[in-house]
C-alpha atoms as a PDB file:
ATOM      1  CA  UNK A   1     102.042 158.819  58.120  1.00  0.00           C
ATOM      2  CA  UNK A   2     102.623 161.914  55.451  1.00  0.00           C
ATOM      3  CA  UNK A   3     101.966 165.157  56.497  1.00  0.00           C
ATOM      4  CA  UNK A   4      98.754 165.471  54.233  1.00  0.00           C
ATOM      5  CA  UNK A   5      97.460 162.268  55.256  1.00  0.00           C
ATOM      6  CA  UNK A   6      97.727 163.394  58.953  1.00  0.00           C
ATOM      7  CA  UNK A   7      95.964 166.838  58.548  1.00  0.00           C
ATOM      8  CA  UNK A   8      93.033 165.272  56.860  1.00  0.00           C
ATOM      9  CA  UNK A   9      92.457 162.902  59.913  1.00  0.00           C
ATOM     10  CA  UNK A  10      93.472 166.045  62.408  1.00  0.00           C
ATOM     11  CA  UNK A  11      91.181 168.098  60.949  1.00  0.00           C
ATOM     12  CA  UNK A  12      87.869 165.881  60.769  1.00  0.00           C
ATOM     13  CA  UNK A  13      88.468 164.791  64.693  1.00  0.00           C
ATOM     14  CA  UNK A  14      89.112 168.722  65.013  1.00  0.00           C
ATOM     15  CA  UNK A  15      85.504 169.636  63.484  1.00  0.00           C
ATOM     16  CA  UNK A  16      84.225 166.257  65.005  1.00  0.00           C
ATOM     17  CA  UNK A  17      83.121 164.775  61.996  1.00  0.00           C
ATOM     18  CA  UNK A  18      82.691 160.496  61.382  1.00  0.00           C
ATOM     19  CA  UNK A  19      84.583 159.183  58.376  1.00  0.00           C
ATOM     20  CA  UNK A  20      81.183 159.496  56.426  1.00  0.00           C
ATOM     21  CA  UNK A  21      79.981 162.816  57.001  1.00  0.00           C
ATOM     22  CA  UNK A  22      83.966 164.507  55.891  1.00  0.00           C
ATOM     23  CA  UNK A  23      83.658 162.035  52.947  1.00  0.00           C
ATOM     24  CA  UNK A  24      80.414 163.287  51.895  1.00  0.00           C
ATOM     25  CA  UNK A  25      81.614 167.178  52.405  1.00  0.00           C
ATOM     26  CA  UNK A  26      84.679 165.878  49.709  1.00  0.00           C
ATOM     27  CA  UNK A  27      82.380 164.106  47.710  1.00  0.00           C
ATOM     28  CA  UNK A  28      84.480 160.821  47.658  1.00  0.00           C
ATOM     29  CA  UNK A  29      84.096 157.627  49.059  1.00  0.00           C
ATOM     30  CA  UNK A  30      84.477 156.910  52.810  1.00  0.00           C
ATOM     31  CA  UNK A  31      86.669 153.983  52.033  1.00  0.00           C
ATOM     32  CA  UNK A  32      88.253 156.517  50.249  1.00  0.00           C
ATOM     33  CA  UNK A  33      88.891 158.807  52.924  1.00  0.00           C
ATOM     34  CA  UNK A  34      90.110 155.840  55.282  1.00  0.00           C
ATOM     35  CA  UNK A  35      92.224 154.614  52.597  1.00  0.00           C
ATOM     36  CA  UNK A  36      93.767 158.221  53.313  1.00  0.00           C
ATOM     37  CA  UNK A  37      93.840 158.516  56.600  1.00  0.00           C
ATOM     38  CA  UNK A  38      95.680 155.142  57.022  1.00  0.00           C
ATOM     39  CA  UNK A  39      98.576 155.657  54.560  1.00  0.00           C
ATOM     40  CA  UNK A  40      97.001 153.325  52.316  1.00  0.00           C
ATOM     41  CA  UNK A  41      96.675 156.472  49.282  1.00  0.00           C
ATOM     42  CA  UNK A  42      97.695 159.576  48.548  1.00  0.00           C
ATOM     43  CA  UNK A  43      95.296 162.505  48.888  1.00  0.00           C
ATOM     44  CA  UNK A  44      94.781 163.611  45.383  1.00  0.00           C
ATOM     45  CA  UNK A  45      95.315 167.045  44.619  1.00  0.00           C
ATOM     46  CA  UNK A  46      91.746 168.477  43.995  1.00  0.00           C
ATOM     47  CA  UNK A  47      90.661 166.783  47.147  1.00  0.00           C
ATOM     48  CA  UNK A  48      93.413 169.115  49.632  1.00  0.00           C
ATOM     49  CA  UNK A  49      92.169 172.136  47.520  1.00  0.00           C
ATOM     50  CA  UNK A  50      88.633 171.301  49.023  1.00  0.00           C
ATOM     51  CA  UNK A  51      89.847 170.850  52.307  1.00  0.00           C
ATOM     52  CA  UNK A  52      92.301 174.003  51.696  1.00  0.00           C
ATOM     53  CA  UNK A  53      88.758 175.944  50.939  1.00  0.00           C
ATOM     54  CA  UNK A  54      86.598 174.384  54.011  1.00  0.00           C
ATOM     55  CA  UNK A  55      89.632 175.432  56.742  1.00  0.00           C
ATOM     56  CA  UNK A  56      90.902 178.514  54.911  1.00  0.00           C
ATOM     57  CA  UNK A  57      94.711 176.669  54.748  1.00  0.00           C
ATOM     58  CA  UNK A  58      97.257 177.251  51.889  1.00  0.00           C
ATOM     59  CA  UNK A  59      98.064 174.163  50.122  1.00  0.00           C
ATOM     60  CA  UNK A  60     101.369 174.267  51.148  1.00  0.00           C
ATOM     61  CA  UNK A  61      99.918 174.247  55.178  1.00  0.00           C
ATOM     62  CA  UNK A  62      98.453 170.997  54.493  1.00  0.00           C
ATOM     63  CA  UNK A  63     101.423 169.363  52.064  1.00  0.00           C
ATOM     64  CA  UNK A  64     104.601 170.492  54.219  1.00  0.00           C
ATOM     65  CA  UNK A  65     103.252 171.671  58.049  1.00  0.00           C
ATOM     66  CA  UNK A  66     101.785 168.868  60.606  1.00  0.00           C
ATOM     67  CA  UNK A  67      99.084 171.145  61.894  1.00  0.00           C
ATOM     68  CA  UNK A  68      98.817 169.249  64.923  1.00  0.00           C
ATOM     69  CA  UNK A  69     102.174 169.359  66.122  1.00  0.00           C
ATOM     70  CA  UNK A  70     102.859 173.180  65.954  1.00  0.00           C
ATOM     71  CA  UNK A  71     103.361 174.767  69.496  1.00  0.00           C
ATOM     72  CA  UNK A  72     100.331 175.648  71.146  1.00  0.00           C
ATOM     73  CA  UNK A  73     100.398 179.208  70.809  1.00  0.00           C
ATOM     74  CA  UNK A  74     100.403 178.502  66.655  1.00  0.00           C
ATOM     75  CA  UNK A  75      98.865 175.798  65.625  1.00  0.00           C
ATOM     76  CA  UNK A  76      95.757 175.371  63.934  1.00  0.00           C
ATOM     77  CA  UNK A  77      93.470 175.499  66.563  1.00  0.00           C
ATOM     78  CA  UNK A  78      94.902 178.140  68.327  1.00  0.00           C
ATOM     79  CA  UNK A  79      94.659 180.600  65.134  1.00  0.00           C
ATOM     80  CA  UNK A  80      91.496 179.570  64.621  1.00  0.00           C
ATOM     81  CA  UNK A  81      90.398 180.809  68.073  1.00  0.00           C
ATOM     82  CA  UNK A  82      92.368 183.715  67.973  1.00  0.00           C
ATOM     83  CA  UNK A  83      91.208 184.730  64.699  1.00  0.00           C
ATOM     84  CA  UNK A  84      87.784 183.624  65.662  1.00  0.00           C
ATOM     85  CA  UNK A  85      87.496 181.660  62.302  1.00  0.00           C
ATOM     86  CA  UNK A  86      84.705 179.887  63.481  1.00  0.00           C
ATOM     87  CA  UNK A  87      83.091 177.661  60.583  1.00  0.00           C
ATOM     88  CA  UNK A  88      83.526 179.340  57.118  1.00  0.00           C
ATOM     89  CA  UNK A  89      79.842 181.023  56.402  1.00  0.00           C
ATOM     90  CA  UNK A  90      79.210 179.735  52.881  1.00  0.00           C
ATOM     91  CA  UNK A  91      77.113 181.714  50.879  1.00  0.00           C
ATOM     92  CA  UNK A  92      73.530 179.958  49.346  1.00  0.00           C
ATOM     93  CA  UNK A  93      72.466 181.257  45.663  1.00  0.00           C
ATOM     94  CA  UNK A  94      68.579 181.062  45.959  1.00  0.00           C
ATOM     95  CA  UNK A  95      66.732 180.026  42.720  1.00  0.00           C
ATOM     96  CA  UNK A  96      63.221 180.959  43.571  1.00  0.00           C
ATOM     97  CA  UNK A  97      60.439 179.319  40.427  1.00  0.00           C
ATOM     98  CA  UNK A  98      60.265 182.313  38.368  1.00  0.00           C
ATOM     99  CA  UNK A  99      63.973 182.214  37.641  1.00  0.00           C
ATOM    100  CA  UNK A 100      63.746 178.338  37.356  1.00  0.00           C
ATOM    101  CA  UNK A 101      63.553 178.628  33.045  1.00  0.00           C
ATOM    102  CA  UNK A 102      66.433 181.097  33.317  1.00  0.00           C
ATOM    103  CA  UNK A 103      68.057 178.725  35.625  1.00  0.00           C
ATOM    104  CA  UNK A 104      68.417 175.736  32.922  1.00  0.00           C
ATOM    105  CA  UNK A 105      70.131 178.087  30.142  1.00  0.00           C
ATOM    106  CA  UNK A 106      72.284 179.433  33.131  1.00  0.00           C
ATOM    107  CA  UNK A 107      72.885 176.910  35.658  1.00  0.00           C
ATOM    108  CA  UNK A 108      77.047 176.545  34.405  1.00  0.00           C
ATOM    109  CA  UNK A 109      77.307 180.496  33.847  1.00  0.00           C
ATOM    110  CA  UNK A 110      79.249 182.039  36.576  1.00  0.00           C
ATOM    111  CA  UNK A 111      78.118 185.282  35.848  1.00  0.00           C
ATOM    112  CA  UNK A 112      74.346 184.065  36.060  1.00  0.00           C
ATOM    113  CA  UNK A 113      74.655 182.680  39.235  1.00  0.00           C
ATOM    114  CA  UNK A 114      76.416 185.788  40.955  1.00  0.00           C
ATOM    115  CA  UNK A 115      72.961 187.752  40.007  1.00  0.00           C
ATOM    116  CA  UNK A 116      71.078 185.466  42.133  1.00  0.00           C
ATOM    117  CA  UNK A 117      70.105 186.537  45.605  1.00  0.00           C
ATOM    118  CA  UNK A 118      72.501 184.634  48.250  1.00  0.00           C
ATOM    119  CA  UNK A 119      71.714 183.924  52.238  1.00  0.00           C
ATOM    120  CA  UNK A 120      73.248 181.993  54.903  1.00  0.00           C
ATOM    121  CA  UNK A 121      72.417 178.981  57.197  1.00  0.00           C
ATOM    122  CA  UNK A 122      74.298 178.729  60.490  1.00  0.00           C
ATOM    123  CA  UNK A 123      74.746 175.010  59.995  1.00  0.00           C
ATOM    124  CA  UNK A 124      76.223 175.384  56.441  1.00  0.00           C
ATOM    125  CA  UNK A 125      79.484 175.405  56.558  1.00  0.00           C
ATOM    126  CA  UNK A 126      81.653 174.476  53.687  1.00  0.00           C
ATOM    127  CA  UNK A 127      80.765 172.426  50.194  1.00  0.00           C
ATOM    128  CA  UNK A 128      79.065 173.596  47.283  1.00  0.00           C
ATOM    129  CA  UNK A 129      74.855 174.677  48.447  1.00  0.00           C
ATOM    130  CA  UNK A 130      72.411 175.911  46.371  1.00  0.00           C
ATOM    131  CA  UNK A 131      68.562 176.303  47.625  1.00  0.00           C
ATOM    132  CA  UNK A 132      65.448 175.534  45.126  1.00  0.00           C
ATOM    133  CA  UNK A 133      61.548 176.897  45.185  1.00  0.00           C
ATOM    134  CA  UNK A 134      59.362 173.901  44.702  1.00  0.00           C
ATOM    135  CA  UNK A 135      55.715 174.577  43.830  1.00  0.00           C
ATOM    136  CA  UNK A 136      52.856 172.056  43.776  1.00  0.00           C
ATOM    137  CA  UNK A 137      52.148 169.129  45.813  1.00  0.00           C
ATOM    138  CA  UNK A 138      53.666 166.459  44.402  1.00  0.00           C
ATOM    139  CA  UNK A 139      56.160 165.548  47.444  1.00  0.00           C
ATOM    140  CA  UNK A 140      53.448 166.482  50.538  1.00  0.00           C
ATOM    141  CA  UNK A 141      53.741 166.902  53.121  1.00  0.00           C
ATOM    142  CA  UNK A 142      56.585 169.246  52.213  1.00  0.00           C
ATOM    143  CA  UNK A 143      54.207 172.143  50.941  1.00  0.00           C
ATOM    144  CA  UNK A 144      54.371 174.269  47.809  1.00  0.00           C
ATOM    145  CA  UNK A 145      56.144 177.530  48.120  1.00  0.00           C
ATOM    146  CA  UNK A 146      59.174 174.911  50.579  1.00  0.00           C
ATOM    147  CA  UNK A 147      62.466 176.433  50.084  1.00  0.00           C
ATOM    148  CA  UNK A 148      64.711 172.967  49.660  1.00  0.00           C
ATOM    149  CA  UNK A 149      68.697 173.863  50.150  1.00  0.00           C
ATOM    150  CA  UNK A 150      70.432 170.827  48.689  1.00  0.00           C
ATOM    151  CA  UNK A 151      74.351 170.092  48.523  1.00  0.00           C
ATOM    152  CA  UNK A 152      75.401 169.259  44.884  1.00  0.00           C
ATOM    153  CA  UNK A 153      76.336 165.856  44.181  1.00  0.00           C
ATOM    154  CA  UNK A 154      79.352 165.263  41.559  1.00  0.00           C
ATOM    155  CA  UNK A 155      78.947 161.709  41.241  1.00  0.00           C
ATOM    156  CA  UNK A 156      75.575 159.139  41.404  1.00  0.00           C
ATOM    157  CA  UNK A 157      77.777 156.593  42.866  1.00  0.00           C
ATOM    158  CA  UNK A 158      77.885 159.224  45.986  1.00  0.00           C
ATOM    159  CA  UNK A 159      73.624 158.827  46.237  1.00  0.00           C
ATOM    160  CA  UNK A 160      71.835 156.219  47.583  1.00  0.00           C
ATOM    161  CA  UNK A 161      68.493 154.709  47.329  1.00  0.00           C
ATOM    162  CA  UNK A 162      65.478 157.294  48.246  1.00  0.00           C
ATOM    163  CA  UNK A 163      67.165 160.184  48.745  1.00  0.00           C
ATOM    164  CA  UNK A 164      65.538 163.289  48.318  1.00  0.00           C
ATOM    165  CA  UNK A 165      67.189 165.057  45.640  1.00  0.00           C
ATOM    166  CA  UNK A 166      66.572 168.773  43.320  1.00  0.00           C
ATOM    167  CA  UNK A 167      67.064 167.067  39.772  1.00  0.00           C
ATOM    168  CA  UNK A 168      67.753 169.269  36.969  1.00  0.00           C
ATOM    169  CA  UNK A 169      67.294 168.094  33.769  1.00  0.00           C
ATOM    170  CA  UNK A 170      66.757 168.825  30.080  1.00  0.00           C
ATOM    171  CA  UNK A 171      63.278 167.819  29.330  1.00  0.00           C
ATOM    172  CA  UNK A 172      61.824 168.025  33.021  1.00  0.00           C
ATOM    173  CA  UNK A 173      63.391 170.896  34.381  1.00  0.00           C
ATOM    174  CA  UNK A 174      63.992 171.425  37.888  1.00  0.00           C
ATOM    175  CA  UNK A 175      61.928 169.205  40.397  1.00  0.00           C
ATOM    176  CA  UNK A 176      62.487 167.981  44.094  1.00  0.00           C
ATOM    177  CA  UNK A 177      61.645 163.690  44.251  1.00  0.00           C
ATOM    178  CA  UNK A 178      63.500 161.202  45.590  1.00  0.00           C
ATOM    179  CA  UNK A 179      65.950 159.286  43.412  1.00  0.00           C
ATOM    180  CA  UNK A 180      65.757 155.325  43.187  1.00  0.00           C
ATOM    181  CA  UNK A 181      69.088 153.623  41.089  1.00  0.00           C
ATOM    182  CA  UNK A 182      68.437 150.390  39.399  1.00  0.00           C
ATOM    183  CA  UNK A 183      71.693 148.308  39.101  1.00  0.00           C
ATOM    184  CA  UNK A 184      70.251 146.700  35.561  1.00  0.00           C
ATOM    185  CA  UNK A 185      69.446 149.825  33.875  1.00  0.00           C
ATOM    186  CA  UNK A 186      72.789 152.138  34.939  1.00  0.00           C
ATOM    187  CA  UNK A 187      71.470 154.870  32.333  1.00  0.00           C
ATOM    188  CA  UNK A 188      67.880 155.570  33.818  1.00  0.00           C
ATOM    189  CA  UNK A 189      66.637 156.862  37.448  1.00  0.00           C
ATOM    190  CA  UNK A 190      63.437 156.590  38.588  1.00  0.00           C
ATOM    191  CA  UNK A 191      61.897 159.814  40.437  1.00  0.00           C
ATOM    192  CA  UNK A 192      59.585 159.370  42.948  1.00  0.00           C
ATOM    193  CA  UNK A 193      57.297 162.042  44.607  1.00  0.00           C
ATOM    194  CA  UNK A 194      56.437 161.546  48.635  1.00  0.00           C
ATOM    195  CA  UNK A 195      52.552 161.621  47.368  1.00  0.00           C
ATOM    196  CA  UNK A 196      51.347 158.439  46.027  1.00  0.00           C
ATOM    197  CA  UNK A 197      48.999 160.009  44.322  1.00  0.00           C
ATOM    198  CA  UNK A 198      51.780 160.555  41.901  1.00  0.00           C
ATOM    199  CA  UNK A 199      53.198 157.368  40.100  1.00  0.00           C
ATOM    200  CA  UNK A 200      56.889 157.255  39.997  1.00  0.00           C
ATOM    201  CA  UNK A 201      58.612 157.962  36.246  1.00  0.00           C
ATOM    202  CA  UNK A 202      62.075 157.945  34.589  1.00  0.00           C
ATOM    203  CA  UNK A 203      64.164 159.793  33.033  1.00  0.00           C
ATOM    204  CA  UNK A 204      67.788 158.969  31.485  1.00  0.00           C
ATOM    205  CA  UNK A 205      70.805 159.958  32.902  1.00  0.00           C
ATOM    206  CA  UNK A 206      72.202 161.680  30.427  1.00  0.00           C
ATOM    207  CA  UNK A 207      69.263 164.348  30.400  1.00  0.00           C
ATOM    208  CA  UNK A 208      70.776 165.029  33.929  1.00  0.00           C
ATOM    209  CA  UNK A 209      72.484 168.509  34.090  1.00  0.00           C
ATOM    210  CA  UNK A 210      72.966 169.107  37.787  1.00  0.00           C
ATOM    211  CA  UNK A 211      71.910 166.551  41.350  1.00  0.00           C
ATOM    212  CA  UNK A 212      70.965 168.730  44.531  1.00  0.00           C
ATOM    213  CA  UNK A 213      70.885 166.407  47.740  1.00  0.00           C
ATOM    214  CA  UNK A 214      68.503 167.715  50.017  1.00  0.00           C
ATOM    215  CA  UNK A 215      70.090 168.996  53.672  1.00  0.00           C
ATOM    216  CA  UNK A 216      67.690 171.430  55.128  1.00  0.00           C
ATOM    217  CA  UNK A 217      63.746 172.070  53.566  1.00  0.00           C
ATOM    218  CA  UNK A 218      62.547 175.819  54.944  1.00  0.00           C
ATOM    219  CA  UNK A 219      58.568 176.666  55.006  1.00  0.00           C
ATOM    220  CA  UNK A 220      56.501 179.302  56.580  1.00  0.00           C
ATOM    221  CA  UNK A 221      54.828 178.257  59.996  1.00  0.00           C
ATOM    222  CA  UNK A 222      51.686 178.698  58.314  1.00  0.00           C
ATOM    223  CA  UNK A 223      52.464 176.417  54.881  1.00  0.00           C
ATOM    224  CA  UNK A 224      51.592 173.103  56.847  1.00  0.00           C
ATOM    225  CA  UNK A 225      49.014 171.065  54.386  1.00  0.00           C
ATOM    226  CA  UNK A 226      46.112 170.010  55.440  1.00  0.00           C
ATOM    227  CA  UNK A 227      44.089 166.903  53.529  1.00  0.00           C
ATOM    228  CA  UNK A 228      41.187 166.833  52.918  1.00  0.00           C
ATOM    229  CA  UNK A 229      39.167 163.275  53.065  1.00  0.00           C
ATOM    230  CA  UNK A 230      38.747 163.497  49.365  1.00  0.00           C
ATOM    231  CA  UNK A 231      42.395 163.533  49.053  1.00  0.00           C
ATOM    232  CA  UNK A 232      42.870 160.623  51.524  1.00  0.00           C
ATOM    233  CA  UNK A 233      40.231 158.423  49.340  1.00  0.00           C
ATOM    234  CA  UNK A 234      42.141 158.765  46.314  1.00  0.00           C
ATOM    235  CA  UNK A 235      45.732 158.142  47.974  1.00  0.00           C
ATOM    236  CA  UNK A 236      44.288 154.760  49.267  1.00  0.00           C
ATOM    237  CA  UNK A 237      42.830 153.705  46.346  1.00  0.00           C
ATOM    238  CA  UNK A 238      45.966 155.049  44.326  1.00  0.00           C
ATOM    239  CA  UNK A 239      47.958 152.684  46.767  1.00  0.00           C
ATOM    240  CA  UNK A 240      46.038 149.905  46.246  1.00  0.00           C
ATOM    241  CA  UNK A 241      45.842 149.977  42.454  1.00  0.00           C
ATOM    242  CA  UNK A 242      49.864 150.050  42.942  1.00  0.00           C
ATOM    243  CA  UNK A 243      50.012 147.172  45.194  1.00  0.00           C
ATOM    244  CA  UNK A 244      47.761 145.037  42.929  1.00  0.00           C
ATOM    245  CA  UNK A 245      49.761 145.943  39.596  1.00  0.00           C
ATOM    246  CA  UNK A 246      53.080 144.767  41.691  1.00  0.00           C
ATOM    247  CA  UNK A 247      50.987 141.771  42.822  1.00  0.00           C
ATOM    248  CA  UNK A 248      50.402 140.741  39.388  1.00  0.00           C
ATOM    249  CA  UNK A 249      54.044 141.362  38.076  1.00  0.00           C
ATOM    250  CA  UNK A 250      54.985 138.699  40.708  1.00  0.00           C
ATOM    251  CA  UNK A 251      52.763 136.429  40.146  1.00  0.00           C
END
């Protein structure tokens, strides 16, 4: 096995990470990553620099050094401790609603995004983060005024089915629903909110500036929603007028 090959297997076991999760941090495929791991492919080039960035390792550590082999008192592990590098704290730009129109003009400007204000998670380590305000109710029971810190997604082949996604896009903006792929129509997505009192929509892909998968939703203890009966009567009945129009497609 190469050198590179072996760090990127030492280092997942190392962090204790399955195939899938350090494939998802790299945003490649998992077959991908085995395909790696096994000697079966070469690690390309931007995919070390990520891994370079996550462990704070020169690229020459991971092309030319076997970072599991080195004697005890230097290798990787034992710098890590002694350095107490314990996971890299990654730094979250916050995009709170009234900079969400300044956010669509500025989303690619580096200089934009270094004005906005930045906190950390504990369990964020590594990978690209950026956290969203959502407002209204349209994905209940996550309440308006939710704080949704998503990981950005470089590729839709990378998302599947139903996951709960910050979409930012030309005509609609920035909005938090869960994404549904249709293998027929490759160029459209269909949005869906978690409240059925909304009916799902689509929008082409090429309106699509930036995919946020959602990791972590934060809301006040006191932001839980509460229906109201009137609410529940027209969620039903919303359901049921669904159900029928699908019943009549079929049939």
């Amino acid at each position: 096995m190469s050198v590179a090959n072996k760090n990127l297997k030492y280092l997942r076991k190392l962090r204790g990470w399955t195939q899938d999760e350090f494939a998802k941090k790299l945003n490649i495929k998992r077959s991908l990553l085995g395909a790696y791991e096994e000697e079966r492919a070469e690690p390309r080039i931007e995919v070390l620099e990520t891994v370079c960035d996550m462990f704070r390792l020169t690229l020459d550590d991971m092309l030319r050094k076997d970072l599991s082999a080195e004697s005890s008192s230097n290798n990787y592990l034992a710098k890590r401790r002694a350095l107490k590098l314990a996971p890299v704290v990654t730094q979250i730009p916050f995009v709170p609603v009234k900079a969400a129109a300044g956010y669509l003009a500025g989303y690619a400007d580096h200089e934009f995004i270094d004005e906005l204000n930045t906190f950390t998670l504990p369990m964020v380590t590594g990978g690209n983060y950026r956290a969203f305000e959502i407002s209204g109710d349209s994905m209940l029971p996550t309440p308006s005024g939710s704080v949704i810190v998503g990981e950005k997604v470089e590729s839709l082949d990378m998302i599947k089915n139903n996951t709960a996604c910050i979409i930012v896009s030309r005509n609609e903006g920035i909005v938090y629903k869960r994404i549904q792929k249709n293998s027929k129509t490759k160029n459209k997505l269909t949005l869906i909110s978690d409240n059925p009192a909304y009916k799902p929509y689509t929008v082409n892909v090429e309106e699509i500036l930036e995919i946020w998968e959602a990791q972590y939703i934060i809301t006040k203890t006191n932001a839980a929603h509460h229906w109201d009966v009137g609410q529940l009567v027209n969620m039903v009945a919303n359901l049921q007028q669904q159900v029928e129009g699908m019943r009549k497609r079929l049939s």
